[in-house]
Protein backbone atom coordinates (compact mmCIF):
# COMPACT_ATOMS: atom_id res chain seq x y z
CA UNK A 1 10.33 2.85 2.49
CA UNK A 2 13.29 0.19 2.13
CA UNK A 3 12.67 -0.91 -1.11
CA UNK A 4 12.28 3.00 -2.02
CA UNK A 5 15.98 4.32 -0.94
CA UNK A 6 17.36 0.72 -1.86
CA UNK A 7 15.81 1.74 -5.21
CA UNK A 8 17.00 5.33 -5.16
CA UNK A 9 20.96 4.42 -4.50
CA UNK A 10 21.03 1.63 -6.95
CA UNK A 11 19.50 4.16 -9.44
CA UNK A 12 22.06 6.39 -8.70
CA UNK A 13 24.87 4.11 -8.39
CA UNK A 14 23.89 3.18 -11.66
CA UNK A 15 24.88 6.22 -12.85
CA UNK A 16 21.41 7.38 -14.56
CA UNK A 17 20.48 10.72 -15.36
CA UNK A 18 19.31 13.63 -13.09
CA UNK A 19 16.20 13.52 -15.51
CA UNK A 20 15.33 10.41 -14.62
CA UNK A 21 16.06 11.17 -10.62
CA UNK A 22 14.22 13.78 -10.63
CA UNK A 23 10.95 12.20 -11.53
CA UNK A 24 11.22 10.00 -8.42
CA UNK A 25 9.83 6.66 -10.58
CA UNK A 26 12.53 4.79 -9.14
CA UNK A 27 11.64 5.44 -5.62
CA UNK A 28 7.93 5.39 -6.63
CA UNK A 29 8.12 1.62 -7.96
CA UNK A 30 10.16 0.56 -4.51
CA UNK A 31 7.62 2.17 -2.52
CA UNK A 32 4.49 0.30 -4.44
CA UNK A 33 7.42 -2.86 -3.95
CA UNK A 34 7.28 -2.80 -0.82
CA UNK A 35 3.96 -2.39 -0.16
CA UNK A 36 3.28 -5.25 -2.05
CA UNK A 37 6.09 -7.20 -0.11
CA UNK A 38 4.74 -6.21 3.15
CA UNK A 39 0.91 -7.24 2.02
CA UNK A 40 1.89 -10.70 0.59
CA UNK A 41 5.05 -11.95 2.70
CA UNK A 42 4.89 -12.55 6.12
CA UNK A 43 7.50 -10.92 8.65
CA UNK A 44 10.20 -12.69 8.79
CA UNK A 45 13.21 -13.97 6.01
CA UNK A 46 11.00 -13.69 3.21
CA UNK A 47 10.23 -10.14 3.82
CA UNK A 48 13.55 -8.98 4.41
CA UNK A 49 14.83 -10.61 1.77
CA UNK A 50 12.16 -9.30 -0.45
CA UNK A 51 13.06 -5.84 0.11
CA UNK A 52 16.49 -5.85 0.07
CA UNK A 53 16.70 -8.03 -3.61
CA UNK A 54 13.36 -5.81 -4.92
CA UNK A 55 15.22 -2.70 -3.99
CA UNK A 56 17.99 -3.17 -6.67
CA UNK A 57 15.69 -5.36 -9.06
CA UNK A 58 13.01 -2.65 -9.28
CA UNK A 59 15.46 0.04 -9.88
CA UNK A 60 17.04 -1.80 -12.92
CA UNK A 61 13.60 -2.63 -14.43
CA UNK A 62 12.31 1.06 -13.66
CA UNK A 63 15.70 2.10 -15.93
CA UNK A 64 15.17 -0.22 -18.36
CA UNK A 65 11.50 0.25 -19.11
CA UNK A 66 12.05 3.78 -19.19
CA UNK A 67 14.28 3.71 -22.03
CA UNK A 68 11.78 1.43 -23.86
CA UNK A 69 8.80 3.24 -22.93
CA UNK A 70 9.97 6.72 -23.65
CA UNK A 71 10.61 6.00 -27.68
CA UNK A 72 6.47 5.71 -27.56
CA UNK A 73 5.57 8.67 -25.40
CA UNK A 74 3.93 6.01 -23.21
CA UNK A 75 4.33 6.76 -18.95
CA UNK A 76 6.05 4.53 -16.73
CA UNK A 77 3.95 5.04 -13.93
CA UNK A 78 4.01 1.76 -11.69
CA UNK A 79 4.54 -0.66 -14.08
CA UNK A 80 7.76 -1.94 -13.29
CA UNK A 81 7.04 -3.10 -9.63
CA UNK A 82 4.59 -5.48 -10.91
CA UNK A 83 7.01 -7.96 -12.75
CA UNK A 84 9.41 -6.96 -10.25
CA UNK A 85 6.98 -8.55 -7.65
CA UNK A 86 6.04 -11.25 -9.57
CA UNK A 87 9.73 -12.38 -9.61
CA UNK A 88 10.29 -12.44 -6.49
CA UNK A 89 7.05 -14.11 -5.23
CA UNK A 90 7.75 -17.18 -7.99
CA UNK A 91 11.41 -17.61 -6.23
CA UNK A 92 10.82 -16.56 -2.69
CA UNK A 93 7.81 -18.86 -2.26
CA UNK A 94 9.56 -22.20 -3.31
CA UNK A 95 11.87 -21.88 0.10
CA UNK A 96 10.69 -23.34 3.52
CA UNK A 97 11.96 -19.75 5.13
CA UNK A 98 9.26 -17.56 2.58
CA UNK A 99 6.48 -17.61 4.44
CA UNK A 100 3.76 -15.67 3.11
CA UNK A 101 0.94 -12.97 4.98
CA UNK A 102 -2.61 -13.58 6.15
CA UNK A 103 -4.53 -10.52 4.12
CA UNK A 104 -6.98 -8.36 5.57
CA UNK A 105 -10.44 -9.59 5.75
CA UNK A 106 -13.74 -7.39 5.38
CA UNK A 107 -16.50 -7.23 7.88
CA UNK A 108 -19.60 -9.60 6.69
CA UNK A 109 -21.44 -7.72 4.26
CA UNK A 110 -24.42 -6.02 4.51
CA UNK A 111 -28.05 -6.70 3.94
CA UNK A 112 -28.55 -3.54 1.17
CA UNK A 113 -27.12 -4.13 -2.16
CA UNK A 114 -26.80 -0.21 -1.85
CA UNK A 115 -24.76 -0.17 1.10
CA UNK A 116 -22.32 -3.28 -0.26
CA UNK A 117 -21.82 -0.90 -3.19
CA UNK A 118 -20.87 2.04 -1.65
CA UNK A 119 -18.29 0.05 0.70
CA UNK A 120 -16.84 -1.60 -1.90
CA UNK A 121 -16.50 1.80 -3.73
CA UNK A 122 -14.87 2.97 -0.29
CA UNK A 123 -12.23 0.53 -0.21
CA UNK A 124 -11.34 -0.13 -4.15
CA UNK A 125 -10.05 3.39 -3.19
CA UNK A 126 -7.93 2.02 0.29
CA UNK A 127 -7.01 -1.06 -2.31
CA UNK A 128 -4.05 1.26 -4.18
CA UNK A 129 -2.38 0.65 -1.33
CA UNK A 130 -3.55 -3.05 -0.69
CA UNK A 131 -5.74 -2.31 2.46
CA UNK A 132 -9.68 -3.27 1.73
CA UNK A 133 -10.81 -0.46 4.50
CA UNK A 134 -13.33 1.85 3.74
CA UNK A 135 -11.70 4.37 6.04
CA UNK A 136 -8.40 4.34 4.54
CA UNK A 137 -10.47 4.68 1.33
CA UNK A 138 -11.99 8.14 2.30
CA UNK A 139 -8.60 9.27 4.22
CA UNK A 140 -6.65 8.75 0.58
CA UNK A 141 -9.93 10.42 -1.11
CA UNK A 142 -9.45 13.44 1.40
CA UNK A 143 -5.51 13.44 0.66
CA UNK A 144 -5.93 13.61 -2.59
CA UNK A 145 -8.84 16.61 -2.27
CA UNK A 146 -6.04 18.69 -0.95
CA UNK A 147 -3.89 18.65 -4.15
CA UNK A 148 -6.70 19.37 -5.88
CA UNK A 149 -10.50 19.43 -5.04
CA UNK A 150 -11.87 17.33 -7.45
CA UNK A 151 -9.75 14.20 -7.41
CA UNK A 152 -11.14 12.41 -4.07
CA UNK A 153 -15.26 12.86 -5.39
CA UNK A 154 -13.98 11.90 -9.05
CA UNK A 155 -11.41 8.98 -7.21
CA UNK A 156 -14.57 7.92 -5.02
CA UNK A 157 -17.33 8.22 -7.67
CA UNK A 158 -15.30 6.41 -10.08
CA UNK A 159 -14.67 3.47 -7.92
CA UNK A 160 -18.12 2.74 -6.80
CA UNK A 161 -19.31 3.33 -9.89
CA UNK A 162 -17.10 0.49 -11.23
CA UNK A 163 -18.12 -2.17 -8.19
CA UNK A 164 -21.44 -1.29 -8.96
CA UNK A 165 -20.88 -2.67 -12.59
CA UNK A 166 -19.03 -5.25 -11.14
CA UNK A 167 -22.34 -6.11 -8.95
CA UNK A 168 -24.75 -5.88 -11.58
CA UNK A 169 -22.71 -7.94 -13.71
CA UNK A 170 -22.53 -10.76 -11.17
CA UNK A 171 -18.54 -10.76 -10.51
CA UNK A 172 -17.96 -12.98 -7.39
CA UNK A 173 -19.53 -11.50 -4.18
CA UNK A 174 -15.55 -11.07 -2.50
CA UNK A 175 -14.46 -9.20 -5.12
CA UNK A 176 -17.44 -6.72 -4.88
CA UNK A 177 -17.21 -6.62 -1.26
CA UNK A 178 -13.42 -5.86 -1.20
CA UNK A 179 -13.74 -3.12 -3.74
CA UNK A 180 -10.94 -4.92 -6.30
CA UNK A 181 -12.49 -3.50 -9.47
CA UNK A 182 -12.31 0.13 -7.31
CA UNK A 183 -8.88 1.17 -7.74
CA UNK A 184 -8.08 0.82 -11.07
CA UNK A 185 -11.30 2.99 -11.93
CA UNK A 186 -10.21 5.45 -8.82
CA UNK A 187 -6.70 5.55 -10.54
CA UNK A 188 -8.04 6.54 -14.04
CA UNK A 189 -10.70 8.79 -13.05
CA UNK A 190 -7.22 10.94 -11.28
CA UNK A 191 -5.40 10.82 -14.04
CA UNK A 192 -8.27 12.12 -16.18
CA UNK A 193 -9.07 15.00 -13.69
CA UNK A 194 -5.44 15.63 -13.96
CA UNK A 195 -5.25 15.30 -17.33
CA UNK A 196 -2.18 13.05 -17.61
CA UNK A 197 -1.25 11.12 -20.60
CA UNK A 198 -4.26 12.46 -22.11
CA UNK A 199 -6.52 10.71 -20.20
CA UNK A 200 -10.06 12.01 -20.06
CA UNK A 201 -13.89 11.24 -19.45
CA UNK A 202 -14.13 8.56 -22.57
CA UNK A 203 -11.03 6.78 -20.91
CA UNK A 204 -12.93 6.92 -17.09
CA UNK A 205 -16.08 5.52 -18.77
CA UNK A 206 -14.76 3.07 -20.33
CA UNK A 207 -12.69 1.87 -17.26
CA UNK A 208 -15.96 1.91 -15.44
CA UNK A 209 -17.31 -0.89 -17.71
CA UNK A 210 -14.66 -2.85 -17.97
CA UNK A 211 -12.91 -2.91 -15.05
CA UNK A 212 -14.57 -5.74 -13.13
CA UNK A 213 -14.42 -8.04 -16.29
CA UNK A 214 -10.85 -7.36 -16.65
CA UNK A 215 -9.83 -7.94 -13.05
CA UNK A 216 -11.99 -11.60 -13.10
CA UNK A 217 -9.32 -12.02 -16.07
CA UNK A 218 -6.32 -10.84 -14.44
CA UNK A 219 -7.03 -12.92 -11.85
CA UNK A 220 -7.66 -16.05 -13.37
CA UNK A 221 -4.37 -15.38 -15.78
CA UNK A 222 -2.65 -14.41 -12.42
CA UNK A 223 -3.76 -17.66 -10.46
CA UNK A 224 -2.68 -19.75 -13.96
CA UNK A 225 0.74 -18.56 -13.29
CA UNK A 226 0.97 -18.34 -9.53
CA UNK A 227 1.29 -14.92 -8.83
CA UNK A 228 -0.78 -11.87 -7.30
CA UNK A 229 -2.54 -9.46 -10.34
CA UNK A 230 -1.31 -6.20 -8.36
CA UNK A 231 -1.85 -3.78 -10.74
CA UNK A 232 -1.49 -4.53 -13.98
CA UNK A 233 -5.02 -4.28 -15.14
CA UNK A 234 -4.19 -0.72 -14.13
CA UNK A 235 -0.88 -0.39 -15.97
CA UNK A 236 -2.30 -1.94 -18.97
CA UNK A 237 -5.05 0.62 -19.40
CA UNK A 238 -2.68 3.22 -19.19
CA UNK A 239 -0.40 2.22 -21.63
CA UNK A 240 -3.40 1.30 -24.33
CA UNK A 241 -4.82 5.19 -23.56
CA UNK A 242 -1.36 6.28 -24.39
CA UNK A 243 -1.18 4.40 -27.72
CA UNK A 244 -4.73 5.26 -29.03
CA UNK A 245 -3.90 9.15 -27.82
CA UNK A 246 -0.67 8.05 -30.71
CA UNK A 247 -2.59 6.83 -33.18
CA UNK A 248 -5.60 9.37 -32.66
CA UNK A 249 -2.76 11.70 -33.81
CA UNK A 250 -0.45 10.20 -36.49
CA UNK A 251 1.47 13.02 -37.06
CA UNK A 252 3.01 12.99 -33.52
CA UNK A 253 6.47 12.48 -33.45
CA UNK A 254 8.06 10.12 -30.67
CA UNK A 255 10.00 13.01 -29.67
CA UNK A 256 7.37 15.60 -28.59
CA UNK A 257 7.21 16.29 -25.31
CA UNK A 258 9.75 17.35 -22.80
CA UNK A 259 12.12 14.87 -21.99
CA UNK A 260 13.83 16.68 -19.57
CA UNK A 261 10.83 17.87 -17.35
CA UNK A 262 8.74 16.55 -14.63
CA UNK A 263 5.07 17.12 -13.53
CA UNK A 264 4.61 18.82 -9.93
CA UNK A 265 1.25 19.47 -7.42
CA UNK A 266 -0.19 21.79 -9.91
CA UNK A 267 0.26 19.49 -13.24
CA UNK A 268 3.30 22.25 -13.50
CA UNK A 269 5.74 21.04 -15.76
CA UNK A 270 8.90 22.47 -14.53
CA UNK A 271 8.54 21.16 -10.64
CA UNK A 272 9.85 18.12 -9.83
CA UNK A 273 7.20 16.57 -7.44
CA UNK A 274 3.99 14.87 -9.43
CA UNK A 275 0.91 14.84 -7.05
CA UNK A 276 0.29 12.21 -4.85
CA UNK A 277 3.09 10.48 -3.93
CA UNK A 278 4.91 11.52 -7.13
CA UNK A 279 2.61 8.13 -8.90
CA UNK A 280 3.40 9.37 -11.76
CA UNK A 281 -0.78 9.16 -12.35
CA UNK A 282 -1.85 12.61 -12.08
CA UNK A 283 1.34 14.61 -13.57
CA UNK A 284 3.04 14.74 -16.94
CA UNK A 285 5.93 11.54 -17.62
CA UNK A 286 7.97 10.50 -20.47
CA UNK A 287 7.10 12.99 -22.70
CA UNK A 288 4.06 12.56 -22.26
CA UNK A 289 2.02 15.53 -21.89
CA UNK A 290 -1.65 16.93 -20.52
CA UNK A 291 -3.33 17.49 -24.23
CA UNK A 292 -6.52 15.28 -24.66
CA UNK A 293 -6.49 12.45 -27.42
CA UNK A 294 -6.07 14.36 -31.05
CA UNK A 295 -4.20 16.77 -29.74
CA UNK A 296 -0.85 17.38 -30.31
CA UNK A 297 1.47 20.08 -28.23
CA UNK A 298 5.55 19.48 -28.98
CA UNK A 299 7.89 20.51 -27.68
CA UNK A 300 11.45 21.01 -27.90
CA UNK A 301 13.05 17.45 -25.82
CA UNK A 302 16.81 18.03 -24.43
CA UNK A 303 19.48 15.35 -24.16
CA UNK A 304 21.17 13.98 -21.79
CA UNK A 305 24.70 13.24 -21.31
CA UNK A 306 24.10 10.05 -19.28
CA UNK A 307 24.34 6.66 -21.06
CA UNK A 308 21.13 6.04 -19.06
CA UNK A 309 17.62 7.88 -19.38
């Protein structure tokens, strides 16, 4: 919550546009900040410190990403928290004061394959928000099911479908029993029952299968480099759907979409509050808007006054 309002006034401050305010990415990429702050550093300096210098340094990289983003129709969603994080981790960590968390353990697994499968799927769901429980996993799955029905079976399904790749494949035994190849798949499966970025069932399926192989990279790329993987494996997906939704449709101008609009709890795009958590996942974003891949809907884009998006 810190990082969030630390993120909202230095958004403001920096004298963006309502447009950009409006969609709530700013506060969105503080809140994901800090939960990433409070998973990995422990209480103390390094936390504080963390939120108070990710709070402005998230803001500026949600502004500037925006810009860049935008001129390809391609959403923001979470993506700037994750260098953000990565920043701050590489500096905090070299001080005697930036102490860093115990994480959350899982209980030992079980004796059925089955049953490690269908935990794992519980809690790649509870891993958006860094917590390996399979009862935060089916509380988020029932939160969601209130926005709309479908998203906590398709969030659930999704994510133990992709562990149980991940299983059959042979990915190490903590990352099935943790659920890590879960969320990204839970995350994708939304977005296609929501339609967002053009997102649908090809997109899911292919998530499913290559989820666990991508995190085992991510990981090992992550560990090269001394940082967490968060959720880029995530973000990247994302941004390579929105590029071959592009080039599926080559007449597409840059500009389609409306600029000026956000998505709201019913994929609505004149509210200004995206479902869940205003992610960003399961509403419309940079132009970006809820036609499959091939199809094209433009629309008129308006300006903004602000020297800022």
């Amino acid at each position: 919550m810190i990082a969030s309002v630390i993120a909202r006034v230095t958004a403001e401050r920096a004298g963006v546009s309502s447009t950009f305010l409006d969609s709530g990415l700013a506060e969105l990429n503080g809140w994901f900040l800090g939960l990433a702050c409070g998973t990995f550093f422990a209480v103390g300096p390094s936390l504080a410190v963390s939120l108070l210098l990710g709070g402005v340094l998230v803001s500026g990289l949600s502004i500037v990403m925006y810009r860049v983003l935008a001129a390809w129709d391609i959403p923001l969603v979470i993506g700037p928290y994750v260098p953000a994080f990565w920043l701050l981790w590489s500096a905090l960590t070299t001080f005697a004061w930036g102490k860093v968390a115990v994480l959350p353990t899982v209980p030992p697994a079980p004796a059925s394959p089955l049953l490690v499968i269908l935990l794992g799927g519980l809690r790649g769901v509870g891993q958006i928000f860094f917590l390996p429980n399979a009862a935060v996993g089916v509380g988020l799955a029932v939160a969601a099911s209130i926005a709309d029905r479908r998203l906590g079976v398709a969030m659930v399904g999704a994510s133990i479908a992709a562990v149980g790749v991940g299983y059959l494949a042979g990915t190490p035994a903590w990352q099935v029993e943790t659920g890590l190849a879960g969320f990204t798949a839970a995350l994708i499966a939304a977005a296609a029952v929501r339609r967002f970025a053009g997102i649908g069932l090809a997109a899911v399926v292919i998530t499913i299968v290559t989820i666990p192989f991508l995190e085992v990279a991510a990981l090992r790329f992550a560990g090269v480099l001394g940082v967490h993987a968060l959720s880029a494996p995530y973000v990247s997906l994302v941004w390579i759907f929105a590029l071959l939704r592009r080039s599926s449709d080559p007449d597409r101008s840059t500009t389609d979409g409306a600029r000026g609009r956000s998505a709201g709890s019913a994929g609505a795009p004149d509210s200004h509050l995206p479902p869940l958590s205003r992610a960003g996942t399961f509403g419309s974003e940079n132009g970006m808007r809820s036609a499959p891949w091939g199809t094209s809907t433009p629309t008129d884009r308006s300006g903004s006054s602000s020297r800022f998006p």
